[in-house]
Protein backbone atom coordinates (compact mmCIF):
# COMPACT_ATOMS: atom_id res chain seq x y z
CA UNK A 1 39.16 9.08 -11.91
CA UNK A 2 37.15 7.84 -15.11
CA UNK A 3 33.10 8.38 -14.57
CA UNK A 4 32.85 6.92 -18.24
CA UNK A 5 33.74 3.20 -16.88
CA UNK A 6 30.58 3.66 -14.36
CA UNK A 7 27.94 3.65 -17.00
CA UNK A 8 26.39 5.48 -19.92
CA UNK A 9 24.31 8.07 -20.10
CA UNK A 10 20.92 6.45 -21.23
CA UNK A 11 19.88 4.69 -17.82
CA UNK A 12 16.44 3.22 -19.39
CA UNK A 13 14.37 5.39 -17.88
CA UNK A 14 12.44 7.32 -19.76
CA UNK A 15 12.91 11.10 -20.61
CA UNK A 16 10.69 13.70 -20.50
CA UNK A 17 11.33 17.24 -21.58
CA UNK A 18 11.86 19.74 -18.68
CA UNK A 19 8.93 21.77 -17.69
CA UNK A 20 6.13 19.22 -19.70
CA UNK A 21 4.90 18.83 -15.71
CA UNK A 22 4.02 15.33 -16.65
CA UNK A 23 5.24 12.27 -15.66
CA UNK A 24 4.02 9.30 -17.08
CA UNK A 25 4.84 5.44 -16.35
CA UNK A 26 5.46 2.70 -18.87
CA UNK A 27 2.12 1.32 -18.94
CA UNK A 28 2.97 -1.75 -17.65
CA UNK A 29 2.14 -3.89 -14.33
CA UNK A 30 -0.54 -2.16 -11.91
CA UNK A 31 -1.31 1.34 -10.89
CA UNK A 32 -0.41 2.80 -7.65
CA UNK A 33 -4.17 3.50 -7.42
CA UNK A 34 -5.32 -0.28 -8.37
CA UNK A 35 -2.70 -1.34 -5.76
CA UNK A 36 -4.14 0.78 -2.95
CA UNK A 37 -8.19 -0.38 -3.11
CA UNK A 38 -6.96 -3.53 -3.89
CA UNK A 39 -5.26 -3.45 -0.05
CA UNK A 40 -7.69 -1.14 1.40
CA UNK A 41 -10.61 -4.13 0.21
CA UNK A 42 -8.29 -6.35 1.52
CA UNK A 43 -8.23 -4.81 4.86
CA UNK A 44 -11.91 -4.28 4.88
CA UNK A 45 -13.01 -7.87 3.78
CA UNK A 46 -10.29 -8.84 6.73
CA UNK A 47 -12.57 -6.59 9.57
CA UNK A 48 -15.69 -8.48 8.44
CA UNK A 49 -14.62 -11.31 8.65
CA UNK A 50 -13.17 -10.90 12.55
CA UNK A 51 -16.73 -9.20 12.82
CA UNK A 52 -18.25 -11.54 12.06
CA UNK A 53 -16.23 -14.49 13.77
CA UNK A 54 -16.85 -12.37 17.10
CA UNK A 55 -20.82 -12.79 16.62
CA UNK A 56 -20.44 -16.13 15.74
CA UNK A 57 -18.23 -16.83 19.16
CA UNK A 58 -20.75 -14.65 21.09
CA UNK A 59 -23.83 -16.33 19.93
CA UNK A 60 -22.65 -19.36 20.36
CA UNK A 61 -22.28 -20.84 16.98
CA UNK A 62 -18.48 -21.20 17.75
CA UNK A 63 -16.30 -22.21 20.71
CA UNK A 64 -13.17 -22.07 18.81
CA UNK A 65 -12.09 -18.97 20.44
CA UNK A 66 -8.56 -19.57 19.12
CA UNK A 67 -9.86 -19.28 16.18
CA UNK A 68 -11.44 -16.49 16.28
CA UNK A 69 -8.68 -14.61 18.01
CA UNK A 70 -6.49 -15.40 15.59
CA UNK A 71 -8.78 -13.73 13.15
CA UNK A 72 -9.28 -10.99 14.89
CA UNK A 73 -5.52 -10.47 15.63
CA UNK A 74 -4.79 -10.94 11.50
CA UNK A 75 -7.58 -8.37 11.08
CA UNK A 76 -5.55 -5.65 13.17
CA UNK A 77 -2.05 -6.02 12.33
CA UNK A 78 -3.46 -5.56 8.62
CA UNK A 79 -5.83 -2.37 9.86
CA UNK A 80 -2.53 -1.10 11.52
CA UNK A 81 -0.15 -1.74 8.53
CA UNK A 82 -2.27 0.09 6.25
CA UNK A 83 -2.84 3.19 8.91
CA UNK A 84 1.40 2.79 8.56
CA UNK A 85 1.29 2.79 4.77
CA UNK A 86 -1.38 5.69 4.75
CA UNK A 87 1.26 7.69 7.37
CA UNK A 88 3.72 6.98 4.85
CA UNK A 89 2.09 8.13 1.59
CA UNK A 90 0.87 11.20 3.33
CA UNK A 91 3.94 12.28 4.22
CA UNK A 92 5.28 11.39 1.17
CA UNK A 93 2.75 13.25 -0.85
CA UNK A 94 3.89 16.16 2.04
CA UNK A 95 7.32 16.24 0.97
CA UNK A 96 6.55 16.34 -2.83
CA UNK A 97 4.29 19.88 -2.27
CA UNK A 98 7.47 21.56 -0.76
CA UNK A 99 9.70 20.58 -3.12
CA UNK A 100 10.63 23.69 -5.16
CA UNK A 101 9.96 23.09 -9.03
């Protein structure tokens, strides 16, 4: 079996030497960081705004209550996607700390 036809060597990626203990990215497109208070002020501009569609239905500014269910509805399935992602990272993050270096 030839493992030469499969590929070289030099994937792209880059290469650190072994025991720097630092991994760094290219530089380019957004941080992981960015990414998750972007989404979290997402998620949080989302709950005010079913907030404050509920006071507007309950003081009778509104009637549209399909409307505001709908709102209120987008505003949880984001709240639960990001309690999902945050499940997800933390067990990620987990898994990382008993990994043997």
């Amino acid at each position: 079996m030839n493992l030469n036809s499969v590929g070289g060597a030099d994937s792209g990626l880059p290469v650190h030497p072994k025991g720097t203990g630092q991994l760094r990215g290219t530089g380019e497109g957004p941080r992981f960081k960015d990414t998750l208070n972007r989404f979290v002020s997402d998620v949080n501009s989302m709950q005010n705004e079913a907030d404050d569609s509920i006071q507007r239905l309950v003081s009778g500014k509104t009637s549209d209550v399909h409307t505001v269910m709908n709102t209120v509805e987008e505003a949880k399935i984001a709240f639960n996607m990001m309690m999902e992602i945050r499940g997800k990272v933390l067990d990620a993050y987990n898994e990382l700390m008993r990994m043997r270096l």
